[in-house]
N, C-alpha and C. Protein backbone atom coordinates (compact mmCIF):
# COMPACT_ATOMS: atom_id res chain seq x y z
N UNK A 1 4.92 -35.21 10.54
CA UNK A 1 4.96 -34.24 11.62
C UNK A 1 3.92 -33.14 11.44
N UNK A 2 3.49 -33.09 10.21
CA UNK A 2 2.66 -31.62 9.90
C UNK A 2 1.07 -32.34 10.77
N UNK A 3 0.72 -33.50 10.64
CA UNK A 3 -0.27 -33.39 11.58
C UNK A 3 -0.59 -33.53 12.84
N UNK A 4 0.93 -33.31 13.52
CA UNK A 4 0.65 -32.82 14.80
C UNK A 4 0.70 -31.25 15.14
N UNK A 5 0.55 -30.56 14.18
CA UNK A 5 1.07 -29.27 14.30
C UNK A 5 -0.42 -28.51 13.94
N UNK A 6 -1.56 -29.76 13.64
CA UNK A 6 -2.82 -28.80 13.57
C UNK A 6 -3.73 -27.56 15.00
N UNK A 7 -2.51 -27.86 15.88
CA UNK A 7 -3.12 -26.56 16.95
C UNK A 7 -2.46 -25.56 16.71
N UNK A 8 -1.20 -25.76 16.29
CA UNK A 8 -0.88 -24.31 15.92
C UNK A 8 -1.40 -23.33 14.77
N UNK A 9 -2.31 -24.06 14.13
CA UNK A 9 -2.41 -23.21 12.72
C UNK A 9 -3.68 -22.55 13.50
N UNK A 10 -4.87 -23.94 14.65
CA UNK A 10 -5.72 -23.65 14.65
C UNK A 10 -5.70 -22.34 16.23
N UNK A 11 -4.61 -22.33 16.83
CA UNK A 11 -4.59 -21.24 17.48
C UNK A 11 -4.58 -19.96 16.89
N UNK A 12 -3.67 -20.51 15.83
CA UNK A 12 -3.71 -18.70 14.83
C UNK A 12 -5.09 -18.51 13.76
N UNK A 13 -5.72 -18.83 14.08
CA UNK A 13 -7.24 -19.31 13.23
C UNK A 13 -6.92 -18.97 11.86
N UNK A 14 -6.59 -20.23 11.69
CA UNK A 14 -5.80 -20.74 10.23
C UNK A 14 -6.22 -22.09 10.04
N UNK A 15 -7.91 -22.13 10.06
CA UNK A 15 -7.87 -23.85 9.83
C UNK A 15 -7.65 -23.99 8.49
N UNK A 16 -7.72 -23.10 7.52
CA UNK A 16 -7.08 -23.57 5.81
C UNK A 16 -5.90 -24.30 5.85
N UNK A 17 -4.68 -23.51 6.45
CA UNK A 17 -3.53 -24.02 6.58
C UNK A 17 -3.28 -25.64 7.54
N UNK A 18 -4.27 -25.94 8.20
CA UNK A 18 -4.35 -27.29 9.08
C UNK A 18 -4.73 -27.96 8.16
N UNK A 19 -5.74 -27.40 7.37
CA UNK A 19 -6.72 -28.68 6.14
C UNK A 19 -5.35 -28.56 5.17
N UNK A 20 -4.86 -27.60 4.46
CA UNK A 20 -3.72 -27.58 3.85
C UNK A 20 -2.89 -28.91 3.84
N UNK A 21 -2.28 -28.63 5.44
CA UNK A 21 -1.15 -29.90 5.82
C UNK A 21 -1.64 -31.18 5.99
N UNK A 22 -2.62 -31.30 6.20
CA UNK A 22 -3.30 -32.87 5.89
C UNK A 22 -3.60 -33.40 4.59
N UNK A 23 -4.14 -32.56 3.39
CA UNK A 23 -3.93 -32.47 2.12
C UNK A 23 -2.76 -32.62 1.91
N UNK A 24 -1.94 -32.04 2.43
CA UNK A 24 -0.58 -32.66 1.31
C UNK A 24 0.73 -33.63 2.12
N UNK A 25 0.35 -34.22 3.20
CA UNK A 25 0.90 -34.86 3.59
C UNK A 25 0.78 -36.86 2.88
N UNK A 26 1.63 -36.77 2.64
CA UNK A 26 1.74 -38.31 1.90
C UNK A 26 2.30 -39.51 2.90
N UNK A 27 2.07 -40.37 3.31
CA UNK A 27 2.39 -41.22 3.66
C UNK A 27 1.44 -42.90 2.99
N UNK A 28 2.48 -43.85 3.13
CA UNK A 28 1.52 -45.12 2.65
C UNK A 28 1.79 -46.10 3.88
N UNK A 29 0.71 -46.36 4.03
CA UNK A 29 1.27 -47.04 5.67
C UNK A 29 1.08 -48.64 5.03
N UNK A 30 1.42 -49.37 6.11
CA UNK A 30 1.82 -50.81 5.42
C UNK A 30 0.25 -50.96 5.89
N UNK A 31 -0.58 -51.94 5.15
CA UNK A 31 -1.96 -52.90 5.15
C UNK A 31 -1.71 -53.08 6.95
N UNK A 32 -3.31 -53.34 7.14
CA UNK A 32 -4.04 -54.38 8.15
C UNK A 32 -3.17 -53.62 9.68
N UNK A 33 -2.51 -52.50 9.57
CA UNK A 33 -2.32 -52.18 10.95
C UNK A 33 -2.39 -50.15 11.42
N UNK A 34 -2.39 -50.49 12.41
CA UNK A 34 -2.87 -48.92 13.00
C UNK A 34 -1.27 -48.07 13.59
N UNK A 35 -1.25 -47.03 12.91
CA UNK A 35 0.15 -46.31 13.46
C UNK A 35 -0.14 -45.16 13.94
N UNK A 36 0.64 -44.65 14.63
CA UNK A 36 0.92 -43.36 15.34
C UNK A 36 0.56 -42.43 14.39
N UNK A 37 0.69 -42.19 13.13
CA UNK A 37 0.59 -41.61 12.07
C UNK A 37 -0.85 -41.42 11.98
N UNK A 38 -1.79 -42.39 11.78
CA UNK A 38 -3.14 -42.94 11.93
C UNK A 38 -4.25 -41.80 12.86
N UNK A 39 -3.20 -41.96 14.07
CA UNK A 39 -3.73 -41.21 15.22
C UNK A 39 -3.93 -39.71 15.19
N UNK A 40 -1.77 -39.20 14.88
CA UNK A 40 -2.09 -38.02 14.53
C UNK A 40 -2.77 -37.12 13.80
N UNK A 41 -3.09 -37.97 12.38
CA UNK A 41 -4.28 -37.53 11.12
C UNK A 41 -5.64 -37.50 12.10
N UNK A 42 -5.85 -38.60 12.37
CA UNK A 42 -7.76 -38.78 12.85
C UNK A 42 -7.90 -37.23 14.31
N UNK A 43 -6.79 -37.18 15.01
CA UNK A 43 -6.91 -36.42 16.10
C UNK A 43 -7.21 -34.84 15.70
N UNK A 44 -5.59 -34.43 14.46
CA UNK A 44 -6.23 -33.23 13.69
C UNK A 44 -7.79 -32.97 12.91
N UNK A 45 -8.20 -33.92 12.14
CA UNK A 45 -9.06 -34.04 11.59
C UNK A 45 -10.47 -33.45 12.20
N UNK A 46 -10.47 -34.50 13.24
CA UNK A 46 -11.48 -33.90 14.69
C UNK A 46 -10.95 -32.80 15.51
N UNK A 47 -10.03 -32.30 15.92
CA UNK A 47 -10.01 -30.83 16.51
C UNK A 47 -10.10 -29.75 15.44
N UNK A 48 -10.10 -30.24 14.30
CA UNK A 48 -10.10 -29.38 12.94
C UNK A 48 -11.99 -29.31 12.76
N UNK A 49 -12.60 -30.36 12.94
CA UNK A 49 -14.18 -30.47 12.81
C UNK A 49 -14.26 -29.51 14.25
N UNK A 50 -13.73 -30.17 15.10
CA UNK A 50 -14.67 -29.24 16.50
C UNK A 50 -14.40 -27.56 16.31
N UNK A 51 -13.32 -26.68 15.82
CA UNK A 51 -13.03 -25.80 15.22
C UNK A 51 -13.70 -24.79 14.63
N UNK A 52 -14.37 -25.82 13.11
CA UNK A 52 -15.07 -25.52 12.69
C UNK A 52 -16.55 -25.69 12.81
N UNK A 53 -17.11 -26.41 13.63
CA UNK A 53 -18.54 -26.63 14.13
C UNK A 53 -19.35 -27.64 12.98
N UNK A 54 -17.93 -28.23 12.42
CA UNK A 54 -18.50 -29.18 11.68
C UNK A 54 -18.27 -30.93 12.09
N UNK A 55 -18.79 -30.93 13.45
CA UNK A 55 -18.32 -32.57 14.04
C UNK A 55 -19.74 -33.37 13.48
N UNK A 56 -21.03 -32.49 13.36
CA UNK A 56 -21.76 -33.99 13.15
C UNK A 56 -21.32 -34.61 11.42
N UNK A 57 -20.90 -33.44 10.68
CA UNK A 57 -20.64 -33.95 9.26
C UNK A 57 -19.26 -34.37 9.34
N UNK A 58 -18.49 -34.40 9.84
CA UNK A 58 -17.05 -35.22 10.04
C UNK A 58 -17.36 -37.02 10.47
N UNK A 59 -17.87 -36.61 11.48
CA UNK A 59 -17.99 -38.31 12.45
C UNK A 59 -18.60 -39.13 11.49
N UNK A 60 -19.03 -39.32 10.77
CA UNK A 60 -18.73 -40.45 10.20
C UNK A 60 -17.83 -40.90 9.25
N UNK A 61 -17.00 -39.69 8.64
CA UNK A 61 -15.71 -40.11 7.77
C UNK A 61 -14.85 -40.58 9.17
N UNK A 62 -14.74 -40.17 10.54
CA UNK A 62 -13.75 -40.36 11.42
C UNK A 62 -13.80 -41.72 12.16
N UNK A 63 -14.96 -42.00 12.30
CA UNK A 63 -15.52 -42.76 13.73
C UNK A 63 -15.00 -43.79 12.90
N UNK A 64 -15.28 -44.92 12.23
CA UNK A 64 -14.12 -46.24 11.97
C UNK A 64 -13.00 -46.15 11.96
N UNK A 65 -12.31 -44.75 11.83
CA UNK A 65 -10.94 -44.68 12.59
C UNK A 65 -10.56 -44.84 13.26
N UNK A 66 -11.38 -44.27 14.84
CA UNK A 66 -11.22 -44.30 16.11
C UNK A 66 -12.04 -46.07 16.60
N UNK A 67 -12.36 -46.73 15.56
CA UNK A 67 -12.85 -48.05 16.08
C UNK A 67 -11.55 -48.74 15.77
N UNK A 68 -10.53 -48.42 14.28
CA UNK A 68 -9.21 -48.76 14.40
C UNK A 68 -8.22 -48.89 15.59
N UNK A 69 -8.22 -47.71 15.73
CA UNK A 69 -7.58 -46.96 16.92
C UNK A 69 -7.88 -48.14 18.52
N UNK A 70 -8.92 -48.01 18.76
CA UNK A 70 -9.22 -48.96 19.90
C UNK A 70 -8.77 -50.22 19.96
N UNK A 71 -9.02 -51.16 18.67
CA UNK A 71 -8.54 -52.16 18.36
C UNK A 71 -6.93 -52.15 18.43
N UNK A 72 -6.50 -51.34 17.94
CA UNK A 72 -4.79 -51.34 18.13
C UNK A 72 -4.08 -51.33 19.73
N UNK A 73 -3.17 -51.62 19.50
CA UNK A 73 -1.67 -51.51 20.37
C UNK A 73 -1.50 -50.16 21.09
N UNK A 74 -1.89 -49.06 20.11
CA UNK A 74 -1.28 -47.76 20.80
C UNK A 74 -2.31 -47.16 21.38
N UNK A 75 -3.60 -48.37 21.95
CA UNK A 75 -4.70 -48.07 23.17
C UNK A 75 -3.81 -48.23 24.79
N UNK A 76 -2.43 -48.96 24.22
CA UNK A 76 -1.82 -49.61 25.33
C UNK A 76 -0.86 -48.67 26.38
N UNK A 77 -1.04 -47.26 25.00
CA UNK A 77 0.47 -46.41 25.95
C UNK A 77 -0.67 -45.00 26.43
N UNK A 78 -0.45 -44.66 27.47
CA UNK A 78 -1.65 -43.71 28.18
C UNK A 78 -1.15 -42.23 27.63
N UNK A 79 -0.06 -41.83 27.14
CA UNK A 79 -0.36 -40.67 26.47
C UNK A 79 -1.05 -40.37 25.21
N UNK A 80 -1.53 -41.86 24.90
CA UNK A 80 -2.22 -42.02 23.28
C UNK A 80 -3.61 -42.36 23.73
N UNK A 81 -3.83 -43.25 24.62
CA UNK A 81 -5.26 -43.42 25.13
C UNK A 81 -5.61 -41.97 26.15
N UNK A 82 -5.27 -41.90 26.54
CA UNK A 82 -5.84 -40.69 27.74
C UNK A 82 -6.13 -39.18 26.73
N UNK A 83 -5.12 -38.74 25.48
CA UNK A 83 -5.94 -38.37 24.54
C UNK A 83 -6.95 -38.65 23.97
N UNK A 84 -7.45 -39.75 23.61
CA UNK A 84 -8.20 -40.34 22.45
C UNK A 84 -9.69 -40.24 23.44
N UNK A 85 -9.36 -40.32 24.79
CA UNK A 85 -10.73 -40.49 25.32
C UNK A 85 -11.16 -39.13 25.56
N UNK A 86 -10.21 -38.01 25.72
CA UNK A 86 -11.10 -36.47 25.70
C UNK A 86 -11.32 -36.20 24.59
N UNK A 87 -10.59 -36.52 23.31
CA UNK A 87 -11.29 -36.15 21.74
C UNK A 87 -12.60 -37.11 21.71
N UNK A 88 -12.55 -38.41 22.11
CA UNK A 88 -14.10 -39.02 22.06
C UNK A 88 -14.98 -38.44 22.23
N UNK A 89 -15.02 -38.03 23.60
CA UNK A 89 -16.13 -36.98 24.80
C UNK A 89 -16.51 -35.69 23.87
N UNK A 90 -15.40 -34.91 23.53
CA UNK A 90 -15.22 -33.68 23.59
C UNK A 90 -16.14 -33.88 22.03
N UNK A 91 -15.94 -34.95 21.36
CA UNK A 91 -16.91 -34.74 20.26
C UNK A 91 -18.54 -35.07 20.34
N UNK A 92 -18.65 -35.94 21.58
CA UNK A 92 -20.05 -36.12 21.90
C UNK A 92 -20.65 -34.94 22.35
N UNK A 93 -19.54 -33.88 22.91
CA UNK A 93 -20.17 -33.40 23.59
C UNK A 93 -20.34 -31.87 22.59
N UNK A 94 -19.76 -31.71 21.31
CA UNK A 94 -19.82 -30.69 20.49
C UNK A 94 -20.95 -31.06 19.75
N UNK A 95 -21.50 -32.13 19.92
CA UNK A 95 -22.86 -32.47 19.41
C UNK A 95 -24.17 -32.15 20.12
N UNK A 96 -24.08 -31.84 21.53
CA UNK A 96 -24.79 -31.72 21.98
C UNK A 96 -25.25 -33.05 22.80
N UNK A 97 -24.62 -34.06 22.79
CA UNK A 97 -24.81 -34.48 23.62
C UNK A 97 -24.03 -35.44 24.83
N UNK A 98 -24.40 -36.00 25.68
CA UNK A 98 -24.12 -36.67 26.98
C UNK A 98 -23.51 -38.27 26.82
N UNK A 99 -23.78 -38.99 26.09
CA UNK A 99 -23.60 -40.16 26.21
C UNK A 99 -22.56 -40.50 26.05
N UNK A 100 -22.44 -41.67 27.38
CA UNK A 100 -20.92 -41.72 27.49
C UNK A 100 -19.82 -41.33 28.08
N UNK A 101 -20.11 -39.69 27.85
CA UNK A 101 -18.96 -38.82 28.61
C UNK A 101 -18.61 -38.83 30.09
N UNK A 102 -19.45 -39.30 30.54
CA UNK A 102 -19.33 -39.57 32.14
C UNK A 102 -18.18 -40.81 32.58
N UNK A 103 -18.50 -41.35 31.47
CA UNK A 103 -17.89 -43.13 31.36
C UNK A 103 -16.63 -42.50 30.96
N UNK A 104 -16.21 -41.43 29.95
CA UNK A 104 -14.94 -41.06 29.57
C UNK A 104 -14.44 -40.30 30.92
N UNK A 105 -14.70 -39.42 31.43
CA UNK A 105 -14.21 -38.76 32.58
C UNK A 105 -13.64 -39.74 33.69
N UNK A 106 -14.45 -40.66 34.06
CA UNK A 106 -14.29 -41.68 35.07
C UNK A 106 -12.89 -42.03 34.20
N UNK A 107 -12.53 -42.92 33.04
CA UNK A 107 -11.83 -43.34 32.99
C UNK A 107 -10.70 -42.32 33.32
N UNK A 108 -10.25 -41.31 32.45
CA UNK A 108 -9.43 -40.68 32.51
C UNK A 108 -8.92 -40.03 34.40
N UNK A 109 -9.68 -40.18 34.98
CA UNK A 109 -9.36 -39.97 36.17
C UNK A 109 -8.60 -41.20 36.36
N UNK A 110 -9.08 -42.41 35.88
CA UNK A 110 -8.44 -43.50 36.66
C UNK A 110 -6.94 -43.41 35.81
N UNK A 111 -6.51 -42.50 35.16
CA UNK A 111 -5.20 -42.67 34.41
C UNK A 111 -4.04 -42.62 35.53
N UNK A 112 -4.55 -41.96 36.81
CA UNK A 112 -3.33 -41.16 37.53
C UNK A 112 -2.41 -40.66 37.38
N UNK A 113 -2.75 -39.91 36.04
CA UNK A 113 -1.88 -38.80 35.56
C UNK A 113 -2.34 -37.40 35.56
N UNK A 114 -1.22 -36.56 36.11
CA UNK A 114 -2.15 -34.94 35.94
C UNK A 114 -2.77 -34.62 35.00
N UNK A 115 -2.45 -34.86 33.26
CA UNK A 115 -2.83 -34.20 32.60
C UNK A 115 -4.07 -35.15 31.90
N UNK A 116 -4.22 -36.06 31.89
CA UNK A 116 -5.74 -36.78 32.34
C UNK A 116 -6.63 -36.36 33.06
N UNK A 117 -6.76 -36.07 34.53
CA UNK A 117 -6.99 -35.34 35.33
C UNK A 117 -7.74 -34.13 35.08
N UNK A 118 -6.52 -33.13 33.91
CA UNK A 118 -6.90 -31.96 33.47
C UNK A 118 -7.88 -32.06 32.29
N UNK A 119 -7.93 -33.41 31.44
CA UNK A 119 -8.65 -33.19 30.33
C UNK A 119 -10.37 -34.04 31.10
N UNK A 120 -10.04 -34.78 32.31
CA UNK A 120 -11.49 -34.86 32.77
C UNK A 120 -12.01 -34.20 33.21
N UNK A 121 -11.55 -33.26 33.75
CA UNK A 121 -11.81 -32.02 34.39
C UNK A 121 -12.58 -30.95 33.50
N UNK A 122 -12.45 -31.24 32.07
CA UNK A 122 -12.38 -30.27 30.84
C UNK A 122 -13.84 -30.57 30.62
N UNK A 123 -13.93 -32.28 30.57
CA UNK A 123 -14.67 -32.96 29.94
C UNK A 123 -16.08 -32.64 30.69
N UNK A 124 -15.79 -33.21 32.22
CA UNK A 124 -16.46 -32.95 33.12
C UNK A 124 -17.42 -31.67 33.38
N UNK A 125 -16.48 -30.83 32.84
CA UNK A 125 -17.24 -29.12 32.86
C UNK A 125 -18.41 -29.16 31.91
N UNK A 126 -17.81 -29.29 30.39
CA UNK A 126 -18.90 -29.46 29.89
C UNK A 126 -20.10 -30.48 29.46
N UNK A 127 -19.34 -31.52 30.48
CA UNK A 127 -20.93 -32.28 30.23
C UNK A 127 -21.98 -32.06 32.07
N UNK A 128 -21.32 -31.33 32.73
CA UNK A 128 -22.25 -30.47 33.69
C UNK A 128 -22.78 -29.34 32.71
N UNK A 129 -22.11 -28.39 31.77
CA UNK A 129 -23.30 -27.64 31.33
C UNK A 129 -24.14 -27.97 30.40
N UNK A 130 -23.85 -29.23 29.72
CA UNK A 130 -25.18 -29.85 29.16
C UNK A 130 -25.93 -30.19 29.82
N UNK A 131 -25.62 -30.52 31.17
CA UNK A 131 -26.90 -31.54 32.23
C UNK A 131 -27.55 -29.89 32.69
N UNK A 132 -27.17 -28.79 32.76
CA UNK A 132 -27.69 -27.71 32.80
C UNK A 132 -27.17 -27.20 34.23
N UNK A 133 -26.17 -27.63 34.80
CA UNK A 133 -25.47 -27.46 36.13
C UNK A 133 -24.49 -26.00 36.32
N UNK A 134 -24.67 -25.31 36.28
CA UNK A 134 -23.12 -24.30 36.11
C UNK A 134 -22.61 -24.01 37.15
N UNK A 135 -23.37 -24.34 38.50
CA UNK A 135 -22.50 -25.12 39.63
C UNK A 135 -21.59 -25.84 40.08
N UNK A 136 -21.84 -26.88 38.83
CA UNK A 136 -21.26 -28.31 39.09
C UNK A 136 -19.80 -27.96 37.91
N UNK A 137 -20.60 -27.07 37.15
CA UNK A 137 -19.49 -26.91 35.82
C UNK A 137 -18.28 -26.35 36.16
N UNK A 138 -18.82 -25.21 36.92
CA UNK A 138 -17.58 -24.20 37.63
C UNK A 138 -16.91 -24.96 38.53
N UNK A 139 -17.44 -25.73 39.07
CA UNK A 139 -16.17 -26.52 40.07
C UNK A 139 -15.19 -27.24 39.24
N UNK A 140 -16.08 -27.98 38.12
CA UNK A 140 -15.10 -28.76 37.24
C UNK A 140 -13.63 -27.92 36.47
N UNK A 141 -14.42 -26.93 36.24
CA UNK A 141 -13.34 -25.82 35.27
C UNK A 141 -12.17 -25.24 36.44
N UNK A 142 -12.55 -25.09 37.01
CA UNK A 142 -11.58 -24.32 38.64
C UNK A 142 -10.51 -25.55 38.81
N UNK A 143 -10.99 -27.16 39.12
CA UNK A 143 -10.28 -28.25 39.06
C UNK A 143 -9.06 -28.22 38.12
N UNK A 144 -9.40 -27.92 36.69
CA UNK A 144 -8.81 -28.12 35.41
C UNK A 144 -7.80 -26.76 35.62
N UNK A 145 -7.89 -25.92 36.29
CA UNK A 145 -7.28 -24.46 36.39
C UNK A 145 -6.06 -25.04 36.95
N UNK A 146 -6.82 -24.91 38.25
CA UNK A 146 -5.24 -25.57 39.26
C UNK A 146 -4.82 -26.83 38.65
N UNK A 147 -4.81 -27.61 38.26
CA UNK A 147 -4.01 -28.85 37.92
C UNK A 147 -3.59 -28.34 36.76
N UNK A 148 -4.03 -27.58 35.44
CA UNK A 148 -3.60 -26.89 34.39
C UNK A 148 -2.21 -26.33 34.88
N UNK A 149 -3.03 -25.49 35.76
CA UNK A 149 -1.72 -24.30 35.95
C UNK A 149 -0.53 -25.21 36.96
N UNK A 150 -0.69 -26.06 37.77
CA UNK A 150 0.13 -26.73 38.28
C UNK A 150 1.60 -27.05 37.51
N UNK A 151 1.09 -27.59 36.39
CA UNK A 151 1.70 -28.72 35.42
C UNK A 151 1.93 -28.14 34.19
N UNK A 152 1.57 -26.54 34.09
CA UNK A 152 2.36 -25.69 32.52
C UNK A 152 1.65 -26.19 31.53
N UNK A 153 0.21 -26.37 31.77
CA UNK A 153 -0.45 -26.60 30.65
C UNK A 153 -0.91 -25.29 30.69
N UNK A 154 -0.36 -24.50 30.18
CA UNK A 154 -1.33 -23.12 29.72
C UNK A 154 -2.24 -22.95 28.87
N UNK A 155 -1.86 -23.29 27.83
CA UNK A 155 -3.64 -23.09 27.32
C UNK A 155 -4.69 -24.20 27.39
N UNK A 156 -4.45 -24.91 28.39
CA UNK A 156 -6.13 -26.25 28.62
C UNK A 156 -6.29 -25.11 30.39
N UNK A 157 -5.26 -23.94 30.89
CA UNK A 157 -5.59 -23.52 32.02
C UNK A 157 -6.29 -22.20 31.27
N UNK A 158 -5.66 -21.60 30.38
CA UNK A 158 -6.16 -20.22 29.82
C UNK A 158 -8.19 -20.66 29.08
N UNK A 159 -8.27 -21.70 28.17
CA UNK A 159 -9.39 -21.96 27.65
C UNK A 159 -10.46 -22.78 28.77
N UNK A 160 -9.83 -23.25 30.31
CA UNK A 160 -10.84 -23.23 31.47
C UNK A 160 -11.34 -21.48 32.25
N UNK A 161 -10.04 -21.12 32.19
CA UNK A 161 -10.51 -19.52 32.48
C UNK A 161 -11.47 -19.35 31.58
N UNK A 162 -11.62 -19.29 30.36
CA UNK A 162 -12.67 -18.57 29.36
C UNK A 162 -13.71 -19.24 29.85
N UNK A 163 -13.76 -20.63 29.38
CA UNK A 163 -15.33 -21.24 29.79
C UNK A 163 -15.41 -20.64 31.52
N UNK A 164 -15.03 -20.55 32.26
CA UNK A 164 -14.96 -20.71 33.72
C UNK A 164 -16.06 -18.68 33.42
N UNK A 165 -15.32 -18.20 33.02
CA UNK A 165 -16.09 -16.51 32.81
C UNK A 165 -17.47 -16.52 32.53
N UNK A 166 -17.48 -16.85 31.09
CA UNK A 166 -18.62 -17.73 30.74
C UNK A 166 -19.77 -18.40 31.60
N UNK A 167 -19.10 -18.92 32.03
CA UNK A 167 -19.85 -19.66 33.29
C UNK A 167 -20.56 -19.08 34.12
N UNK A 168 -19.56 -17.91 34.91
CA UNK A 168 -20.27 -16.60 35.48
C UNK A 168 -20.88 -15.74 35.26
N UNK A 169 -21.06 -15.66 33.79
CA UNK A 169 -21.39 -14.52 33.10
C UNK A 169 -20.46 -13.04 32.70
N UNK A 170 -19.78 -13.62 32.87
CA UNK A 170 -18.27 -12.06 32.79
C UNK A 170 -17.88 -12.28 31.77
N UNK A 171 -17.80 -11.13 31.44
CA UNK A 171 -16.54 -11.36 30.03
C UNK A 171 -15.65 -11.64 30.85
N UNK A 172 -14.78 -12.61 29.41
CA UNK A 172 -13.68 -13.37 29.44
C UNK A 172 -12.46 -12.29 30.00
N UNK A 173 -10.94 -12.38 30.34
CA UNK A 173 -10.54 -11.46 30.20
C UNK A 173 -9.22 -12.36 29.11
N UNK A 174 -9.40 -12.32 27.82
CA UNK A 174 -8.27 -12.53 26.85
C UNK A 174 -6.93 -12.42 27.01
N UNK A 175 -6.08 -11.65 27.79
CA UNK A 175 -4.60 -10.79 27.72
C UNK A 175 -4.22 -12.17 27.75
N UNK A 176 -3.88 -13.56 28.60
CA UNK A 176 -3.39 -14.24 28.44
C UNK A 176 -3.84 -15.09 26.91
N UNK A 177 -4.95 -15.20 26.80
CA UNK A 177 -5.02 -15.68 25.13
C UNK A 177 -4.28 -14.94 24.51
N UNK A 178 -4.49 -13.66 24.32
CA UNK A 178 -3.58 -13.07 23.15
C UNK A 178 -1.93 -12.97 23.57
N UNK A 179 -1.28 -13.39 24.83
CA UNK A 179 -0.27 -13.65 25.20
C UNK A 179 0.47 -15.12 24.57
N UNK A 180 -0.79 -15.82 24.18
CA UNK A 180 -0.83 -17.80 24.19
C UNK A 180 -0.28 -17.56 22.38
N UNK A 181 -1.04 -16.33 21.91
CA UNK A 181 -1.00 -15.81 20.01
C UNK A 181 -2.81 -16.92 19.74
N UNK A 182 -3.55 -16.71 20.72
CA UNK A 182 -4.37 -17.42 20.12
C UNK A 182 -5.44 -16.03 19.66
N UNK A 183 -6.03 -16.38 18.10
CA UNK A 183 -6.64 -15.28 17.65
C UNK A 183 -8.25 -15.31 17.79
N UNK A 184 -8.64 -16.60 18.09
CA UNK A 184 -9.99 -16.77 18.18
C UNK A 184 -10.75 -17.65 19.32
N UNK A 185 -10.80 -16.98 20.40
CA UNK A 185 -10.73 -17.61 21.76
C UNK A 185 -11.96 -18.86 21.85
N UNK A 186 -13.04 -18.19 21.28
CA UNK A 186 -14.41 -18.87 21.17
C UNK A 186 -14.34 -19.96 20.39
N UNK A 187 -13.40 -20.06 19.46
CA UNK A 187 -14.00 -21.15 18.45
C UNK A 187 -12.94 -22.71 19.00
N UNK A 188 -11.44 -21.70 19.71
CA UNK A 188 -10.98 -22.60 20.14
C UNK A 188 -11.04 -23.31 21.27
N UNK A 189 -11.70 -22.42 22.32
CA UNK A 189 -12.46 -22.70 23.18
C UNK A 189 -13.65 -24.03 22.97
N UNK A 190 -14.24 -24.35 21.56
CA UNK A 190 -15.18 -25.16 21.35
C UNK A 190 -13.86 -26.65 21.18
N UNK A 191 -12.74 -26.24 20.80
CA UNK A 191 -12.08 -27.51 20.97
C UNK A 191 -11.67 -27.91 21.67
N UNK A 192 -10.78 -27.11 23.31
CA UNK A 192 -10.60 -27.68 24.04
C UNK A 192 -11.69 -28.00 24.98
N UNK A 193 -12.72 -27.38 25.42
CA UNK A 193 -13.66 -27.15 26.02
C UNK A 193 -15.28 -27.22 25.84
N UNK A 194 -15.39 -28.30 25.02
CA UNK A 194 -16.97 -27.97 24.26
C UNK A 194 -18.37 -28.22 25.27
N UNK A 195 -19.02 -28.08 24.84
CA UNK A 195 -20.68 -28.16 25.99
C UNK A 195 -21.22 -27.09 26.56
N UNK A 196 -20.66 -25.81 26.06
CA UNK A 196 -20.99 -24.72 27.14
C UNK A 196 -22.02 -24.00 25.79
């Protein structure tokens, strides 16, 4: 359970305590198959790299994980795939670059689920401000707002407000971050939201 709990440490900008709980979490999984367990480690791992601005030196301890991951069964249930494809993106796109992410957005739209929806929407934003669009970006982030805020995703609606400011050039206005207890808007902002 401790590595699903790496957003909370990393909202309280506590990635020691996220690297902590992955360090000392023990499990031995049986040979030759991919578990839920699998997922939750590789998913912290990478919102723990995007965090810290360390995704190009992560991805390659991660990426045969996520080639695990594809190959498995739990590509089959859409609250496990429709994640896995905005952590894909969201790491291409903390790299600086494009490839692909278009192909991830499309899919995740085709999930017909809101909160798919909201993470293409996410995705979408910032791979318009890599293409250098902040036109195209701001529509994307506004999308992710209302369907965010629709559906009580508050902070994928609070960290589109930030990029969405950003976007305009305004300061952010925080009160709801520091309402969320998040202590470091920018860095977490690079995890839900990267490309800007």
């Amino acid at each position: 359970m401790l590595r699903y709990c790496t957003q909370l440490h990393l909202i309280a900008d506590a990635p020691e305590k996220a690297r902590a709980d992955l360090d000392a979490t023990h499990w031995a999984p049986p040979g030759g198959t991919f578990h839920i367990q699998h997922w939750l480690e590789l998913e912290a791992k990478a919102e723990l790299a995007l965090y810290e601005g360390t995704v190009a030196k992560v991805a390659p301890t991660i990426e045969p994980t996520f080639q695990l991951m594809k190959r498995s069964l739990l590509t089959r249930v859409q609250m496990l795939r429709s994640p896995m494809h905005w952590l894909l993106g969201r790491l291409v796109l903390a790299r600086g670059g494009t490839a692909g992410v278009a192909r991830r957005v499309a899919r995740l739209r085709r999930e017909r689920v809101d909160y798919a929806r909201v993470f293409a929407a996410l995705l979408g934003a910032g791979l318009e401000a890599q293409r250098g669009d902040p036109v195209a970006a701001q529509t994307q982030l506004e999308e992710a707002i209302t369907l965010a805020d629709r559906h009580h995703m508050q902070l994928h609606a609070a960290m589109a407000r930030f990029r969405l400011a950003q976007v305009r050039d305004r300061a952010p206005n925080t009160d709801e971050l520091d309402r969320l207890g998040v202590h470091d808007p920018d860095r977490l902002a690079d995890v839900y939201a990267p490309g800007f």
